[in-house]
C-alpha atoms as a PDB file:
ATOM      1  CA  UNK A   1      19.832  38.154 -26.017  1.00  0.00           C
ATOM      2  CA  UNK A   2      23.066  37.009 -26.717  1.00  0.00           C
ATOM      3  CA  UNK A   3      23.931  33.921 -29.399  1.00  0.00           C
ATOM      4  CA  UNK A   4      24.782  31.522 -26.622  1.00  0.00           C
ATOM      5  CA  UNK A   5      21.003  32.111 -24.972  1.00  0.00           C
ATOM      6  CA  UNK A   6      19.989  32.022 -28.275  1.00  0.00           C
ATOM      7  CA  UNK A   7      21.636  28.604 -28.799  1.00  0.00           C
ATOM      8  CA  UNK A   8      20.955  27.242 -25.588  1.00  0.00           C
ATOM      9  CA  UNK A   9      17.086  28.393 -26.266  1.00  0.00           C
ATOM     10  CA  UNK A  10      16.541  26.494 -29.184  1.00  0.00           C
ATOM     11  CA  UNK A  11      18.235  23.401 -27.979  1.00  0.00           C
ATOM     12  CA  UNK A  12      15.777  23.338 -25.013  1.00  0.00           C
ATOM     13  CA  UNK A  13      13.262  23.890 -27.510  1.00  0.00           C
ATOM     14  CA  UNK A  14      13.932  20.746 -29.484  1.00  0.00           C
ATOM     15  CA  UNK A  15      14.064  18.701 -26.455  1.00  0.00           C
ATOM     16  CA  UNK A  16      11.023  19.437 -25.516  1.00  0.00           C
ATOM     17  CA  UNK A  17       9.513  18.708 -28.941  1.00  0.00           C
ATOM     18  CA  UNK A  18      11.546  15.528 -29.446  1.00  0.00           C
ATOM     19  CA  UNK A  19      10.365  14.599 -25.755  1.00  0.00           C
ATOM     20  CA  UNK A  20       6.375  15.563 -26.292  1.00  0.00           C
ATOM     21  CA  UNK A  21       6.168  13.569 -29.802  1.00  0.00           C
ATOM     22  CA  UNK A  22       7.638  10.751 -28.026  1.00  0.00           C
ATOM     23  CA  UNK A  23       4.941  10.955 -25.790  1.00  0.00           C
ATOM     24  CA  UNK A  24       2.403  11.033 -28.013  1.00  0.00           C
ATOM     25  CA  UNK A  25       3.316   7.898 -30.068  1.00  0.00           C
ATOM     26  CA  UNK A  26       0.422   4.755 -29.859  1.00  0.00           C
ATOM     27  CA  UNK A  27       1.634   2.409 -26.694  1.00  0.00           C
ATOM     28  CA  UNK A  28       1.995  -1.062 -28.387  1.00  0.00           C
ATOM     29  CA  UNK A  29      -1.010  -3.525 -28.232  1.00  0.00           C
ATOM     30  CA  UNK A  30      -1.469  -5.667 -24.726  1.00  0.00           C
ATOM     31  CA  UNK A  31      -1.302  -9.479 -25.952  1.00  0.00           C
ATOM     32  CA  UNK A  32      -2.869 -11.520 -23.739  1.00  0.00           C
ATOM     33  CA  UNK A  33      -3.176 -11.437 -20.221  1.00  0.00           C
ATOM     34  CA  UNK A  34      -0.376 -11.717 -17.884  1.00  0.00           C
ATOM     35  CA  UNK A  35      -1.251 -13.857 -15.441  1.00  0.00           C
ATOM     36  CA  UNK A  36       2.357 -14.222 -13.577  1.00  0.00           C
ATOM     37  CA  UNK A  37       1.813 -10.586 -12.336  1.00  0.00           C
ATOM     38  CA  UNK A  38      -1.731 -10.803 -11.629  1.00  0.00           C
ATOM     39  CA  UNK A  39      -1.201 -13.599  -9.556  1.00  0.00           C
ATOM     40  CA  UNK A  40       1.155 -11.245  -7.763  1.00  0.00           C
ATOM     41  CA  UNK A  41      -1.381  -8.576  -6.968  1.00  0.00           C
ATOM     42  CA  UNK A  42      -1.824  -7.932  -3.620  1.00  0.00           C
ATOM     43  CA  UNK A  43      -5.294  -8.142  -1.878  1.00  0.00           C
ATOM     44  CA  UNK A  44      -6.651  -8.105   1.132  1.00  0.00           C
ATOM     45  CA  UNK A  45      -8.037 -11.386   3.446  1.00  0.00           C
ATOM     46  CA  UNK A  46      -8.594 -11.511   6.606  1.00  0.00           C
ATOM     47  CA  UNK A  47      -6.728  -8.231   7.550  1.00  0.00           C
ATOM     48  CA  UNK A  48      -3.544  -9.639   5.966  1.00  0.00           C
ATOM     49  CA  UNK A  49      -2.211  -8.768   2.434  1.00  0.00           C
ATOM     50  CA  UNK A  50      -1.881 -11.931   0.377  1.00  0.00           C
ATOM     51  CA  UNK A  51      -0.799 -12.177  -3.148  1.00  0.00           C
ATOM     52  CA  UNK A  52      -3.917 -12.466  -5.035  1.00  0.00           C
ATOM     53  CA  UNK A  53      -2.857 -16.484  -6.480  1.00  0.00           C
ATOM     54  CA  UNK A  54      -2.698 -17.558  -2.733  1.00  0.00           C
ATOM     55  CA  UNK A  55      -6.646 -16.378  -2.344  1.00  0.00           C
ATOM     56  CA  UNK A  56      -7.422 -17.360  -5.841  1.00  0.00           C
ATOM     57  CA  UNK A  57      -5.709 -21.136  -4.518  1.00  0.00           C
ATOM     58  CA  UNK A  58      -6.987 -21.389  -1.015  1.00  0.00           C
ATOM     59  CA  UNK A  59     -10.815 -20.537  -2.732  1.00  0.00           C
ATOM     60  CA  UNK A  60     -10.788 -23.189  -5.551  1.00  0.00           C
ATOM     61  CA  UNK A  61      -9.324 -25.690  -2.960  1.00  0.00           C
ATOM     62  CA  UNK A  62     -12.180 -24.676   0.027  1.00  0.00           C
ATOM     63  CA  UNK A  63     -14.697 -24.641  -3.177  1.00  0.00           C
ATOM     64  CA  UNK A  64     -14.251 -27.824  -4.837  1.00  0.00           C
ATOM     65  CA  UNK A  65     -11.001 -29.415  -3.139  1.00  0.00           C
ATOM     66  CA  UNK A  66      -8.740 -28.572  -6.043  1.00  0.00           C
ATOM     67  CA  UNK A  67      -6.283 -25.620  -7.037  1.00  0.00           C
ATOM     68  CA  UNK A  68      -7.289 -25.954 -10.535  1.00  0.00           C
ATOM     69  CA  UNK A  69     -10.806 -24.764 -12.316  1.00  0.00           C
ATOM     70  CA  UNK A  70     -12.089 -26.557 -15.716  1.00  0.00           C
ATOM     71  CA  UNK A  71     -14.137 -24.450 -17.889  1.00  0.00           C
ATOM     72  CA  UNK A  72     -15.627 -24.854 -21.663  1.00  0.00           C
ATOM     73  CA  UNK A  73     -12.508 -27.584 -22.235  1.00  0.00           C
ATOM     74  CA  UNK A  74      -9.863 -24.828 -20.411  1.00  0.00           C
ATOM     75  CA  UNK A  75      -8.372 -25.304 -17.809  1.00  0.00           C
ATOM     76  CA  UNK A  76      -6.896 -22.476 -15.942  1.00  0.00           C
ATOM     77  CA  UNK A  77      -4.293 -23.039 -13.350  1.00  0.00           C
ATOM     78  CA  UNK A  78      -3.011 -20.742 -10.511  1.00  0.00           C
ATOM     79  CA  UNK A  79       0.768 -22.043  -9.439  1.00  0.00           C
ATOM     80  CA  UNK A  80       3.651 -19.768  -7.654  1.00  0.00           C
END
């Protein structure tokens, strides 16, 4: 092996390292819930994709006539 495979061999090897302990680092804590792109979700109604607030709207307003649910003082609100 000559000292330029040699060189180029051990660089590659601490990539690799430097790219597996980056991988194995803790993923920062979720805070709270993102409702912006949950609301964006896709589902399925009807046989047409809709974004998931345009179901979550259309069923609060066929359930009780609003867009808006009030629960235990909270009131959570789907808007685009």
């Amino acid at each position: 092996m000559t000292r330029i495979q040699k060189i180029f061999l051990g660089c590659l090897c601490v990539v690799v390292t430097l790219m597996l302990f980056r991988h194995l680092q803790p993923t920062p804590p979720i805070r709270g819930f993102d409702v912006d792109t949950f609301g964006r979700l896709p589902v399925q109604e009807g046989g047409r994709l809709k974004p998931m607030d345009a179901v979550a709207r259309a069923s609060l307003m066929a359930i009780g006539g609003k867009q808006t649910y009030r629960d235990l003082g909270r009131t959570a609100s789907f808007s685009s």
